[in-house]
C-alpha atoms as a PDB file:
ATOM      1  CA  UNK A   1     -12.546 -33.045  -6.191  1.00  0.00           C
ATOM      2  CA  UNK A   2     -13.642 -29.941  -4.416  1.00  0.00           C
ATOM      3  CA  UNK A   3     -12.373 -30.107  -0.962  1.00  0.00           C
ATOM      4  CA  UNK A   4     -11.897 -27.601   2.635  1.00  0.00           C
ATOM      5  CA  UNK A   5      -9.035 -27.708   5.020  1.00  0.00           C
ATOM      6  CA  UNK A   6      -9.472 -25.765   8.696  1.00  0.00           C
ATOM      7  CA  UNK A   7      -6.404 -24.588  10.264  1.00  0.00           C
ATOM      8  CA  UNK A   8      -7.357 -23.889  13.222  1.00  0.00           C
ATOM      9  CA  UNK A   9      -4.706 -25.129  15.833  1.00  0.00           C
ATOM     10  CA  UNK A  10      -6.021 -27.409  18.326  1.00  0.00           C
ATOM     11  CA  UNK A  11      -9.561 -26.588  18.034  1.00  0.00           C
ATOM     12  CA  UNK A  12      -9.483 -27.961  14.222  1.00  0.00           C
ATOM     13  CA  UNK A  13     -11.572 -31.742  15.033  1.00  0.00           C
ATOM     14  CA  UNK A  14     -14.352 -29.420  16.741  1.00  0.00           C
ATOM     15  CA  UNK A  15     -14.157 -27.102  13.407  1.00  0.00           C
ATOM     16  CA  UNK A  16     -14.653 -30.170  11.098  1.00  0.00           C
ATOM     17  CA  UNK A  17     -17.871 -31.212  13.137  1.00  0.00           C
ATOM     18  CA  UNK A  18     -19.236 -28.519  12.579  1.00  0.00           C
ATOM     19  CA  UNK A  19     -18.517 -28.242   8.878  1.00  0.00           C
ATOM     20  CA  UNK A  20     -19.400 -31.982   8.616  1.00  0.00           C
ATOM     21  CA  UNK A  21     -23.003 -31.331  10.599  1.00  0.00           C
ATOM     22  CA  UNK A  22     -24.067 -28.029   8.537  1.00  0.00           C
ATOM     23  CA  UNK A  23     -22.360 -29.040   4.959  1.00  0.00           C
ATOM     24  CA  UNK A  24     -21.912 -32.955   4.991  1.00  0.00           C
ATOM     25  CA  UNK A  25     -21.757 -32.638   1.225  1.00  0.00           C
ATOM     26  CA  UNK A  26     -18.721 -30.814   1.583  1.00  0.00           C
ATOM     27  CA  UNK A  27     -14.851 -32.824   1.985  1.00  0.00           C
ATOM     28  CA  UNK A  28     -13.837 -31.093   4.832  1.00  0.00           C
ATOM     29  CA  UNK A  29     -10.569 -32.036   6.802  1.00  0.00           C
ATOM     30  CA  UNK A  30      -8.505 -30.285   9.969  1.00  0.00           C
ATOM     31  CA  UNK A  31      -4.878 -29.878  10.330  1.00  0.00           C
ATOM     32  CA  UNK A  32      -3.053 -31.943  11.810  1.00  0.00           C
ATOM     33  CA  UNK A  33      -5.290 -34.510   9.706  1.00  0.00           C
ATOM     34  CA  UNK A  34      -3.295 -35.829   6.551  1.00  0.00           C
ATOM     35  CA  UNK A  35      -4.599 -34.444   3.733  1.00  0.00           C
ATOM     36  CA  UNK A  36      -4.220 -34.330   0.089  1.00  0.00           C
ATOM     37  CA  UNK A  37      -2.974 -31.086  -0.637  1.00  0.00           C
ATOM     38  CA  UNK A  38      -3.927 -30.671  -4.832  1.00  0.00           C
ATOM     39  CA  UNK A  39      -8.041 -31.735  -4.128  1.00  0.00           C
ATOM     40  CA  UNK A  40      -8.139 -28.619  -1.414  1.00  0.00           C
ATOM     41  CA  UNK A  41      -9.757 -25.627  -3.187  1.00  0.00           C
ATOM     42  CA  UNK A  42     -10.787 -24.229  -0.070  1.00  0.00           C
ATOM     43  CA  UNK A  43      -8.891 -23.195   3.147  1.00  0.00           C
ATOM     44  CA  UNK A  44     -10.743 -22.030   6.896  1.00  0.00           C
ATOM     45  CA  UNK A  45      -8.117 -20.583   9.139  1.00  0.00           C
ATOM     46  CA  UNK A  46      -6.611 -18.295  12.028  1.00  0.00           C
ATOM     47  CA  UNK A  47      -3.156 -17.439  11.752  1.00  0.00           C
ATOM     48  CA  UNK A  48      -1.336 -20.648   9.433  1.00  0.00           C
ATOM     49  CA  UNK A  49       2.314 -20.552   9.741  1.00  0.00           C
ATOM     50  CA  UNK A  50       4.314 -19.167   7.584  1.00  0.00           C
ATOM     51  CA  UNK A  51       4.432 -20.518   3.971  1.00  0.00           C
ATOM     52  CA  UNK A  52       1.214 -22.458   4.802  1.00  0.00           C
ATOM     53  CA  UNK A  53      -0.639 -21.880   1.282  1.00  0.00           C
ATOM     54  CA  UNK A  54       2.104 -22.498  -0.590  1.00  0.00           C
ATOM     55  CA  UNK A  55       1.607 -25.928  -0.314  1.00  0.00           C
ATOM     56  CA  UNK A  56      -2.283 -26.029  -1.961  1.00  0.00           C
ATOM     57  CA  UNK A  57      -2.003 -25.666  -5.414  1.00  0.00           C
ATOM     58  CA  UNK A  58      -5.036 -25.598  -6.599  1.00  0.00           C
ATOM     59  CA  UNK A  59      -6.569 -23.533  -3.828  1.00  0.00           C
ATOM     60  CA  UNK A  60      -9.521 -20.512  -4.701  1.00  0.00           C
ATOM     61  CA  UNK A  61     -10.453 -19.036  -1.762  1.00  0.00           C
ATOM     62  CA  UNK A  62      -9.485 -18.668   1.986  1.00  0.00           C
ATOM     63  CA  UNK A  63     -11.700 -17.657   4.701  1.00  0.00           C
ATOM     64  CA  UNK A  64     -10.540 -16.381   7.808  1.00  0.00           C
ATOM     65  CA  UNK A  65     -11.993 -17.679  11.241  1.00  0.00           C
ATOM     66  CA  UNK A  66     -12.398 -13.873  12.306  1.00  0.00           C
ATOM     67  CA  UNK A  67     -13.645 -10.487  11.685  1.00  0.00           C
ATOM     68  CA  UNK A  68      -9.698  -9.479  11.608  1.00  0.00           C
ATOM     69  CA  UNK A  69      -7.797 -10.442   7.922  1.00  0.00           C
ATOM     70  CA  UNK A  70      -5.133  -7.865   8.189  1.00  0.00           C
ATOM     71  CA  UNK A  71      -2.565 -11.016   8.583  1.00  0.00           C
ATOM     72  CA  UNK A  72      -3.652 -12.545   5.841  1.00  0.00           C
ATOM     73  CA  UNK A  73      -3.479  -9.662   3.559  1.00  0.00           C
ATOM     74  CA  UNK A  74      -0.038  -9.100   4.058  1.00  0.00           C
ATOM     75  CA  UNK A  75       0.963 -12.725   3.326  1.00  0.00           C
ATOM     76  CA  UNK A  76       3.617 -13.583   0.855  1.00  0.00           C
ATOM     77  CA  UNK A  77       2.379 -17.231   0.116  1.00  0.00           C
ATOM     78  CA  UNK A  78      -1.160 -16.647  -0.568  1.00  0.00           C
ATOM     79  CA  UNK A  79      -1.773 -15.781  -4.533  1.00  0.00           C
ATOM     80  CA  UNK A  80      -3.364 -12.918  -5.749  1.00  0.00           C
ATOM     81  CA  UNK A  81      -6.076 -15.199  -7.406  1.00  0.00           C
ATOM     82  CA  UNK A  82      -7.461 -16.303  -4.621  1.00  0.00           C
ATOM     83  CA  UNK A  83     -10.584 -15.188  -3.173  1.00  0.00           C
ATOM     84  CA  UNK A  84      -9.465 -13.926   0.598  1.00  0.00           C
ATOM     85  CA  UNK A  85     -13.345 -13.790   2.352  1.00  0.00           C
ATOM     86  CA  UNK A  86     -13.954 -12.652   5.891  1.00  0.00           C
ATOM     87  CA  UNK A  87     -16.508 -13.220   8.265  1.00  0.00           C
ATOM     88  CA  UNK A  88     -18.964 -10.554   7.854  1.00  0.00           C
ATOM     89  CA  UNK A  89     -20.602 -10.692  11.463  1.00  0.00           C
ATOM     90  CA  UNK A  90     -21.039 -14.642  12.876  1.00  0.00           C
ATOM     91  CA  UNK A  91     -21.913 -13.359  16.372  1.00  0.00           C
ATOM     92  CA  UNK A  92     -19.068 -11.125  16.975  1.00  0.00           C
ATOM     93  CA  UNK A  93     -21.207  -7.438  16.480  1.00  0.00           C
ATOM     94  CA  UNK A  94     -23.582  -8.461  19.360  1.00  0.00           C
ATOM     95  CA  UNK A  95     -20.372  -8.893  21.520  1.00  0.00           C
ATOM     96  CA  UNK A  96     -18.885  -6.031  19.851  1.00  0.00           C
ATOM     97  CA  UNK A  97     -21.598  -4.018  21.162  1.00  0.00           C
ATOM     98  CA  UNK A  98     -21.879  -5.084  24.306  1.00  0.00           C
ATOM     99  CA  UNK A  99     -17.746  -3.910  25.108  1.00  0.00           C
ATOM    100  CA  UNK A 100     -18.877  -0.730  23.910  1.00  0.00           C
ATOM    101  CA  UNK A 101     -21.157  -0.084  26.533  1.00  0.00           C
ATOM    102  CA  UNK A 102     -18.814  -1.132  29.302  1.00  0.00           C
ATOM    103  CA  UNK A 103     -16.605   1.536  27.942  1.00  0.00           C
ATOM    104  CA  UNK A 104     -19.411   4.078  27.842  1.00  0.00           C
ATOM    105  CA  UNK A 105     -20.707   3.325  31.225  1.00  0.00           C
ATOM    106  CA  UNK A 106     -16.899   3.729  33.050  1.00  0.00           C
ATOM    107  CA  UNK A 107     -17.175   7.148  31.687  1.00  0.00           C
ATOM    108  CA  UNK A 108     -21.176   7.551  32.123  1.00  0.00           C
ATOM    109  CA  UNK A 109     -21.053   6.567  35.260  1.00  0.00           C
ATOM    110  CA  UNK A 110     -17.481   7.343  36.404  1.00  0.00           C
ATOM    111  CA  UNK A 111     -16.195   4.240  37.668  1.00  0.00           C
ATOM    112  CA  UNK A 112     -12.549   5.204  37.233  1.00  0.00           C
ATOM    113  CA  UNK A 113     -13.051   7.935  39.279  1.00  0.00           C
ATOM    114  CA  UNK A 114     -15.187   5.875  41.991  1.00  0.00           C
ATOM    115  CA  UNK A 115     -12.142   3.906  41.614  1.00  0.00           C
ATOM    116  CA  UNK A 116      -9.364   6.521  42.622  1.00  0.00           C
ATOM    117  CA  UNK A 117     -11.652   7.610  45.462  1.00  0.00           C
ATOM    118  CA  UNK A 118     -12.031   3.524  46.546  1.00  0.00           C
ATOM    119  CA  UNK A 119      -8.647   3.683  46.494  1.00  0.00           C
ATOM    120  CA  UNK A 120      -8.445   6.950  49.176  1.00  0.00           C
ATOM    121  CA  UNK A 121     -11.046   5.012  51.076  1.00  0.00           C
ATOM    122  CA  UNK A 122     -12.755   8.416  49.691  1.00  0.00           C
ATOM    123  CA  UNK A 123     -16.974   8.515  50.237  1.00  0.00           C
ATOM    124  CA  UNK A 124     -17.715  11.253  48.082  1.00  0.00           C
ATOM    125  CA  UNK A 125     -20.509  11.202  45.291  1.00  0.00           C
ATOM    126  CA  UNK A 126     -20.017  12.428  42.053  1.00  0.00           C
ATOM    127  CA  UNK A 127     -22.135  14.578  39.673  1.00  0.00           C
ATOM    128  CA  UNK A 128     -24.521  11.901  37.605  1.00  0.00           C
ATOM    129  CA  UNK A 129     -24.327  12.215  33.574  1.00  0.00           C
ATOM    130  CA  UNK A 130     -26.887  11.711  31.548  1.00  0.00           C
ATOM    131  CA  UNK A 131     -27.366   9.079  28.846  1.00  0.00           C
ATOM    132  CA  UNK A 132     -28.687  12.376  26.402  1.00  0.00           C
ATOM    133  CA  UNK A 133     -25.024  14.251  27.714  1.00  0.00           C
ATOM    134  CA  UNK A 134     -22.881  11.472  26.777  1.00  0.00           C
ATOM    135  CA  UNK A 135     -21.110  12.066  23.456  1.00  0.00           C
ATOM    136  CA  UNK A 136     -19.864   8.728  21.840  1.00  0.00           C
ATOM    137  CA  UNK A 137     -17.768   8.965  18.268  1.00  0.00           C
ATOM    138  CA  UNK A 138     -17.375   5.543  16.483  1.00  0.00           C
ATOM    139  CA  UNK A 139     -14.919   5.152  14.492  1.00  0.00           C
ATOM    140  CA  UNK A 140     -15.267   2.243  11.793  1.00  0.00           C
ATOM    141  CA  UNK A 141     -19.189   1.924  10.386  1.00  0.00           C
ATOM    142  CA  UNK A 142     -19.051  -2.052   8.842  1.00  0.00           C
ATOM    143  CA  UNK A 143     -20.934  -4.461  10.640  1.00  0.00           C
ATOM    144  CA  UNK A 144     -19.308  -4.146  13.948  1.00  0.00           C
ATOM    145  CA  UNK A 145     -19.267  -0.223  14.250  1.00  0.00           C
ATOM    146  CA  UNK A 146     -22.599   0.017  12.770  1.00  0.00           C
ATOM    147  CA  UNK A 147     -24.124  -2.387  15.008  1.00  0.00           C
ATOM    148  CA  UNK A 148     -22.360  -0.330  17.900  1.00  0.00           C
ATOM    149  CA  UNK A 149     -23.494   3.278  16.402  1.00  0.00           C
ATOM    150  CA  UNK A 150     -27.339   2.497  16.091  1.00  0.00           C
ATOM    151  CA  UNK A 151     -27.250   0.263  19.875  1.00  0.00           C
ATOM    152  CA  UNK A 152     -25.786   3.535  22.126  1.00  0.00           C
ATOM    153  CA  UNK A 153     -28.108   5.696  19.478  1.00  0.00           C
ATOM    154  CA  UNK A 154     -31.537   4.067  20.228  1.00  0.00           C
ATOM    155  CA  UNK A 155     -30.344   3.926  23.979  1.00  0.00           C
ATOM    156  CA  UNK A 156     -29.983   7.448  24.273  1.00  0.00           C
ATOM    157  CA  UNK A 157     -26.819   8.212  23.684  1.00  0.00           C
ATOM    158  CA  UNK A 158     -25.482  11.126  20.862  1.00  0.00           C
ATOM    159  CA  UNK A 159     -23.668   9.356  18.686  1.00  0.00           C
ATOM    160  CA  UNK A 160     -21.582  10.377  15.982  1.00  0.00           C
ATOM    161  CA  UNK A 161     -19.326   8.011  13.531  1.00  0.00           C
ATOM    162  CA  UNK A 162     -16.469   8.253  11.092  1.00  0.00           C
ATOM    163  CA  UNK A 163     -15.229   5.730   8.253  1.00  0.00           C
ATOM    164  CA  UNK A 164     -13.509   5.815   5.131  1.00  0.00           C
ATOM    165  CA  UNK A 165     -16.390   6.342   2.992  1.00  0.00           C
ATOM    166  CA  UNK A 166     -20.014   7.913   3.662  1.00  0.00           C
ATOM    167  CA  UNK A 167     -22.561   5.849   6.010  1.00  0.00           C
ATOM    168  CA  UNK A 168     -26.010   6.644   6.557  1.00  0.00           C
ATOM    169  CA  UNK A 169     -27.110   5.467   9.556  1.00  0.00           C
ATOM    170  CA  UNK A 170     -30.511   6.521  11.002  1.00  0.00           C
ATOM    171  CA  UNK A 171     -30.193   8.997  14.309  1.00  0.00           C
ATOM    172  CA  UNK A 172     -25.788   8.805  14.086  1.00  0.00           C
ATOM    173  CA  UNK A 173     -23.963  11.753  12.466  1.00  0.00           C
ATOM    174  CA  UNK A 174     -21.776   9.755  10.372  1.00  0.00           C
ATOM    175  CA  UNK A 175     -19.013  11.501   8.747  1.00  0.00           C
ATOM    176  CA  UNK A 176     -16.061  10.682   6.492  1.00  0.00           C
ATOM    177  CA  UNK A 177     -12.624  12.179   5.307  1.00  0.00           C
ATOM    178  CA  UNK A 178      -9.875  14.096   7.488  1.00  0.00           C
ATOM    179  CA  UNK A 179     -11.877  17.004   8.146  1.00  0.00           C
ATOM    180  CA  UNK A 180     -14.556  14.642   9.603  1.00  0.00           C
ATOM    181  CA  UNK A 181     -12.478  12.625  11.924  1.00  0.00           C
ATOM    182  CA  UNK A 182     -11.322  16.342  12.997  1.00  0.00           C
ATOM    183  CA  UNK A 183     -14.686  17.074  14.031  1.00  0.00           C
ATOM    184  CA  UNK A 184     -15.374  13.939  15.363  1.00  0.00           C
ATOM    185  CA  UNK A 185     -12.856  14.448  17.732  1.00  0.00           C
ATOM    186  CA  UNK A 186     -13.414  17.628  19.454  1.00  0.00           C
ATOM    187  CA  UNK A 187     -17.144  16.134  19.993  1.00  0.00           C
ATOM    188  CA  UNK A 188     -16.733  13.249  21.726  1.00  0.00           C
ATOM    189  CA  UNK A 189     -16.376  11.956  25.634  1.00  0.00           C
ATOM    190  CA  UNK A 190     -15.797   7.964  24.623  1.00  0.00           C
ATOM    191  CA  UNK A 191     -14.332   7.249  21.348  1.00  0.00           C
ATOM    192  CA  UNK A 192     -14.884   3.557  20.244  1.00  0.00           C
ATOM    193  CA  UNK A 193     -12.782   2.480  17.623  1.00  0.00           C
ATOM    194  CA  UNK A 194     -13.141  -0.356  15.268  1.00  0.00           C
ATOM    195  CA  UNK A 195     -11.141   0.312  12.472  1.00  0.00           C
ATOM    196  CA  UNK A 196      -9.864  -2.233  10.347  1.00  0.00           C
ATOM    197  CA  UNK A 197      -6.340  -2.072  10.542  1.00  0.00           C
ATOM    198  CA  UNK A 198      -4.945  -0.894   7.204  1.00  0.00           C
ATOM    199  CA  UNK A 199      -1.797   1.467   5.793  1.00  0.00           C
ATOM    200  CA  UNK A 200      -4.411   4.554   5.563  1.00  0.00           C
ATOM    201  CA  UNK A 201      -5.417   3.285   9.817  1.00  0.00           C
ATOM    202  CA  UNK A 202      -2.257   1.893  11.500  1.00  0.00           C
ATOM    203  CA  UNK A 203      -1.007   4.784  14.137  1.00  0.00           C
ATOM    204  CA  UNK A 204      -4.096   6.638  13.312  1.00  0.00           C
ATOM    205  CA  UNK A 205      -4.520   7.435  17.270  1.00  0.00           C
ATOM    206  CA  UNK A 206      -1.466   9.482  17.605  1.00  0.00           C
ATOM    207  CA  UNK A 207      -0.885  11.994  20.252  1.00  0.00           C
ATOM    208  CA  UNK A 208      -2.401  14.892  18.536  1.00  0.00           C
ATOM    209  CA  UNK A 209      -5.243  13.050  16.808  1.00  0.00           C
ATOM    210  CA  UNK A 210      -6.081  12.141  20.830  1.00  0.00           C
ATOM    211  CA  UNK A 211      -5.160  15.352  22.172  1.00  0.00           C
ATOM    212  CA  UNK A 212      -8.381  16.784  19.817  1.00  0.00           C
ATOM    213  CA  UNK A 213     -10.425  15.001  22.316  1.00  0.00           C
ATOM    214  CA  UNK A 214     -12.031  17.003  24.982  1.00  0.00           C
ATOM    215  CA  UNK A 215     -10.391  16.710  28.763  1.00  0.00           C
ATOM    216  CA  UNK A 216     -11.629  13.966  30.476  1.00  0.00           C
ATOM    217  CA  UNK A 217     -12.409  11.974  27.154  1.00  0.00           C
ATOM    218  CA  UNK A 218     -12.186   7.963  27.567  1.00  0.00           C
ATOM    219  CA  UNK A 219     -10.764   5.575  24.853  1.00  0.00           C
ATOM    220  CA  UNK A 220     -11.872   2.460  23.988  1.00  0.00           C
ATOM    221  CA  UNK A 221      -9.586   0.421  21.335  1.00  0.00           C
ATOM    222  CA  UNK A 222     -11.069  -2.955  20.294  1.00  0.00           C
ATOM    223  CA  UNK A 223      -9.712  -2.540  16.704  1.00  0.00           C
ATOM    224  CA  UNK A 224      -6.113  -3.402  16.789  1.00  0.00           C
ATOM    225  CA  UNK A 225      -3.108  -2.441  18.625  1.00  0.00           C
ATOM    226  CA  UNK A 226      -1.050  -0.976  16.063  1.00  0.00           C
ATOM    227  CA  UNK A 227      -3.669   2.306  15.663  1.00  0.00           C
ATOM    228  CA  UNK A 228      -3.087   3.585  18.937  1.00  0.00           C
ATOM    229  CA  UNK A 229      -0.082   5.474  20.062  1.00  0.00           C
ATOM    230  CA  UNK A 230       0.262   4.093  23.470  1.00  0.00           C
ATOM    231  CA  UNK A 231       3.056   5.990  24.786  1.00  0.00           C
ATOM    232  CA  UNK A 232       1.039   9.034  23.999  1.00  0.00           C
ATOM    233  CA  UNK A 233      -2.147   7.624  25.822  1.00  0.00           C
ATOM    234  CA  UNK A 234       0.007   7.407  28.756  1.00  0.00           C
ATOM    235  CA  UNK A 235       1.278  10.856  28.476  1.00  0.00           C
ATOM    236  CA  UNK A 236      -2.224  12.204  27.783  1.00  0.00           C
ATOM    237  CA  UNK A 237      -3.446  10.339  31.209  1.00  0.00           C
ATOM    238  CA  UNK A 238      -0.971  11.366  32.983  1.00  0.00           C
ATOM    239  CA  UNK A 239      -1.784  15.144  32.218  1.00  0.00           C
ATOM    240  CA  UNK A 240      -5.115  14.478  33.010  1.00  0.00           C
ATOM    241  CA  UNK A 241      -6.096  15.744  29.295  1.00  0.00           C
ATOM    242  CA  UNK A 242      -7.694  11.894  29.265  1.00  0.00           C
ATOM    243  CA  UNK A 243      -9.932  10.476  31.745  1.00  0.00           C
ATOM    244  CA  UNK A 244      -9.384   6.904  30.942  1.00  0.00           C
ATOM    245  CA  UNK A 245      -9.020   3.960  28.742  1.00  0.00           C
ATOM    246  CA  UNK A 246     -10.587   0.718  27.728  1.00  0.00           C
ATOM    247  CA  UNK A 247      -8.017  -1.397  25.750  1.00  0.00           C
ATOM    248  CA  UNK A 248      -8.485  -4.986  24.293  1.00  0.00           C
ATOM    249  CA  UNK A 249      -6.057  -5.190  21.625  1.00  0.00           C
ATOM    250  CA  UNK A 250      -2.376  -4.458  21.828  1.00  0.00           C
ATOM    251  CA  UNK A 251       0.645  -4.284  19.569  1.00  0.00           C
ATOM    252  CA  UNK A 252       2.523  -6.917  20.300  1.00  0.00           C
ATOM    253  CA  UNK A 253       0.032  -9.469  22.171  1.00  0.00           C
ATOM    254  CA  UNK A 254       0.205 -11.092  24.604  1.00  0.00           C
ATOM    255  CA  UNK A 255       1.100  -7.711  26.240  1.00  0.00           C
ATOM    256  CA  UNK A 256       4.313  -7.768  27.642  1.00  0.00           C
ATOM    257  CA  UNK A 257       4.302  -8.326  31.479  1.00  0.00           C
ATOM    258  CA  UNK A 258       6.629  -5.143  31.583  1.00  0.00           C
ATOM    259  CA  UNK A 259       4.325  -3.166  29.887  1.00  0.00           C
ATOM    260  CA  UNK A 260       3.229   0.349  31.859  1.00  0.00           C
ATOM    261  CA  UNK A 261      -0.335  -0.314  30.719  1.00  0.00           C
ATOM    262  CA  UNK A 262      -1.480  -3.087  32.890  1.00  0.00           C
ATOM    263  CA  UNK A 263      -0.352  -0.836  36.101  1.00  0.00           C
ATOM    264  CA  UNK A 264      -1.564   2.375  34.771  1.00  0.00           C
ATOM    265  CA  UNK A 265      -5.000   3.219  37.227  1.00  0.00           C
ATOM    266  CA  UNK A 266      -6.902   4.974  34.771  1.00  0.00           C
ATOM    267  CA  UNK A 267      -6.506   1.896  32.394  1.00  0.00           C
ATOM    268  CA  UNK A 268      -8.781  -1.224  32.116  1.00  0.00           C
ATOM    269  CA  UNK A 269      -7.474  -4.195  30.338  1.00  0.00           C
ATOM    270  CA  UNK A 270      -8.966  -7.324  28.731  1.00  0.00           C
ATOM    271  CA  UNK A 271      -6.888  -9.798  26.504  1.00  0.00           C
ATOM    272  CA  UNK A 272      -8.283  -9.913  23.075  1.00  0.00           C
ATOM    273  CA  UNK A 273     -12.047 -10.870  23.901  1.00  0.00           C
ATOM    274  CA  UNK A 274     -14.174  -8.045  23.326  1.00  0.00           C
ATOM    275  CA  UNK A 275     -15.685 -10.200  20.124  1.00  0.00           C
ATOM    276  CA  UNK A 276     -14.840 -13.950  19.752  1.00  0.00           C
ATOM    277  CA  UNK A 277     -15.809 -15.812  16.615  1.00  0.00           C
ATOM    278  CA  UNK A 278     -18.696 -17.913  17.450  1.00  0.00           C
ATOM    279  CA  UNK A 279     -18.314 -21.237  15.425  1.00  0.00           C
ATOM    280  CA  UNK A 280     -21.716 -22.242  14.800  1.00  0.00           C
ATOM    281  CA  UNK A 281     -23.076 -19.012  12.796  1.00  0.00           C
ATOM    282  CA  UNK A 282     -18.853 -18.649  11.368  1.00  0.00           C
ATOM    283  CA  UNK A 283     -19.367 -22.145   9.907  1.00  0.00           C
ATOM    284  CA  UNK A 284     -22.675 -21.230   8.581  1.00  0.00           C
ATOM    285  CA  UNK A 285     -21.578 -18.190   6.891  1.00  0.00           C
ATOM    286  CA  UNK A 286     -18.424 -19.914   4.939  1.00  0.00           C
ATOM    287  CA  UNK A 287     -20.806 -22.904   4.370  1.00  0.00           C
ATOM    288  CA  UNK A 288     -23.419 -20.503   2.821  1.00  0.00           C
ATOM    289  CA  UNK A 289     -20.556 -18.370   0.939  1.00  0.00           C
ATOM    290  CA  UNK A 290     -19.130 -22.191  -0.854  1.00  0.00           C
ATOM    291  CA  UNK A 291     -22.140 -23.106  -1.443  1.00  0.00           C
ATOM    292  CA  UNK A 292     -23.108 -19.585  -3.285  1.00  0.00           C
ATOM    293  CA  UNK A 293     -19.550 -20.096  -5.488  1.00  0.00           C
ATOM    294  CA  UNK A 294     -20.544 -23.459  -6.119  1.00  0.00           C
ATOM    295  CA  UNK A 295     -23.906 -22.303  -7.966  1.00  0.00           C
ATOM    296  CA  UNK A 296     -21.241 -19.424  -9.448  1.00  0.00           C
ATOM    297  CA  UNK A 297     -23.298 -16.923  -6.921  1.00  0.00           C
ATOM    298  CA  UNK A 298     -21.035 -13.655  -5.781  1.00  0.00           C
ATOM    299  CA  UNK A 299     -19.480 -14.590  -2.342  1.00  0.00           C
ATOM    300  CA  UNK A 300     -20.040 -12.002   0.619  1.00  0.00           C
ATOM    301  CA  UNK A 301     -17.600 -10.763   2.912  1.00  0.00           C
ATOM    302  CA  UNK A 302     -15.133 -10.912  -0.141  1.00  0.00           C
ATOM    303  CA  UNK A 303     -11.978  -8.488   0.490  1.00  0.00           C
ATOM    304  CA  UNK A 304     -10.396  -5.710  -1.333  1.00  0.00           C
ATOM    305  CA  UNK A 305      -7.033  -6.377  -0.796  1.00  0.00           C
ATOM    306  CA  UNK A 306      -5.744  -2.882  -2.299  1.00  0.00           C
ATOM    307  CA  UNK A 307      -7.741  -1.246   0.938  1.00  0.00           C
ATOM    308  CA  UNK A 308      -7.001  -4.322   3.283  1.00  0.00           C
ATOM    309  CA  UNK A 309     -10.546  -5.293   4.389  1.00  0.00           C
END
């Protein structure tokens, strides 16, 4: 018997609802529910301890509750043979998009510095930028940093993007390779980055990658943590080279309370929520993607582990 297991900590009875509403054809049981381990082909999750596959023999594919699988690549325990299938988009790019903006419009509209001068008890007005002056580089062009790339285009924004491989996406400059990212660089006042984090992307944002950035540029990371050289950021702010950052993800997380980021003024913080997984359309999109397998359809969102997404 074909069966699904969620792992997803205490949330796991909602999970099964779902799966039970949407696919009641389907077995589907939640940890901590006893199950029987050999009949589970199929495995939903967000961050299983240690060793957790090892104990589903027979198991084909695993699909992770988030646009994020860079955990689950680097497991030990989970066998090459099995499928490893991410959510493609289940709600998060519209969120994804909408963090962008914030990030655009602190430097568009200069709230940081409306901030220092709040803090001076300082009335002075600032020169207004235009939406058509506002240079935004995107870095990552899958179904997050694509959405992002055409929403600040057809708003008026110049937008350019970089990724891996080539993109063509109507009114963005999308470019690829080292000498693009280069480019990129030195063209942009708020750089958005999505990046999956992979070998080839992990300290990607070091300090002379950032330094390429024109004075005054803001950074917005709501990729992962362990792209962006944070002791460099600071430096870079503290010059004055940067004008400001937007940060949602962090290497390690929680952020340490110790951490010079959350008291840094020129630094806005959020923990981890600039796209949560949205449960209905997730459970909709693995439902869909078992059922295709099922019929011996091609899965989507299936990933290449050699690249790590």
């Amino acid at each position: 018997m074909n069966a699904l297991h969620v792992y997803a900590g205490e949330d796991g009875a909602t999970w099964r609802a779902l799966f039970a509403a949407q696919a009641p054809e389907i077995e589907c049981t939640a940890w901590p529910d006893t199950v029987e381990a050999a009949a589970v082909t199929s495995i939903a999750c967000w961050n299983p301890p240690d060793g957790f596959f090892a104990g589903f023999p027979n198991l084909r594919s695993v699909f992770a509750l988030g646009a994020g699988v860079d955990r689950l690549v680097e497991r030990t325990d989970l066998a090459p043979h099995v499928a490893l299938v991410r959510l493609v988009d289940a709600g998060m790019a519209a969120q994804m998009v909408e963090y962008a903006q914030l990030g655009v419009l602190l430097w568009q509209r200069r709230c940081l510095d409306y901030r220092t001068q709040q803090a001076q008890a300082a009335w002075r007005k600032l020169r207004p930028i235009a939406r058509a002056d506002t240079r935004v580089g995107v870095l990552g062009l899958g179904a997050m940093g694509g959405a992002i790339a055409a929403a600040l285009d057809e708003a008026g924004y110049r937008v350019w993007g970089w990724s891996r491989r080539a993109h063509q996406i109507d009114g963005v400059r999308c470019l690829h390779e080292a000498n693009g990212l280069s480019e990129l660089l030195g063209e942009t006042d708020v750089l958005v980055n999505t990046l999956p984090s992979t070998t080839a992307t992990r300290g990607l944002l070091d300090r002379t990658r950032l330094a390429q950035l024109p004075t005054g540029a803001l950074v917005v990371n709501a990729a992962r943590g362990d792209q962006l050289d944070t002791s460099a950021l600071l430096e870079l702010l503290d010059s004055g080279h940067l004008g400001g950052a937007l940060l949602d993800v962090f290497d390690p997380e929680p952020l340490p309370p110790d951490s010079p980021l959350w008291r840094h003024p020129r630094i806005v913080i959020t923990p981890h929520v600039a796209a949560t997984t949205l449960p209905g359309p997730a459970v909709a999109q693995i439902v869909d993607n078992l059922r295709r397998s099922r019929s011996g359809e091609s899965m989507t969102g299936v990933v290449d582990r050699s690249v790590g997404y």
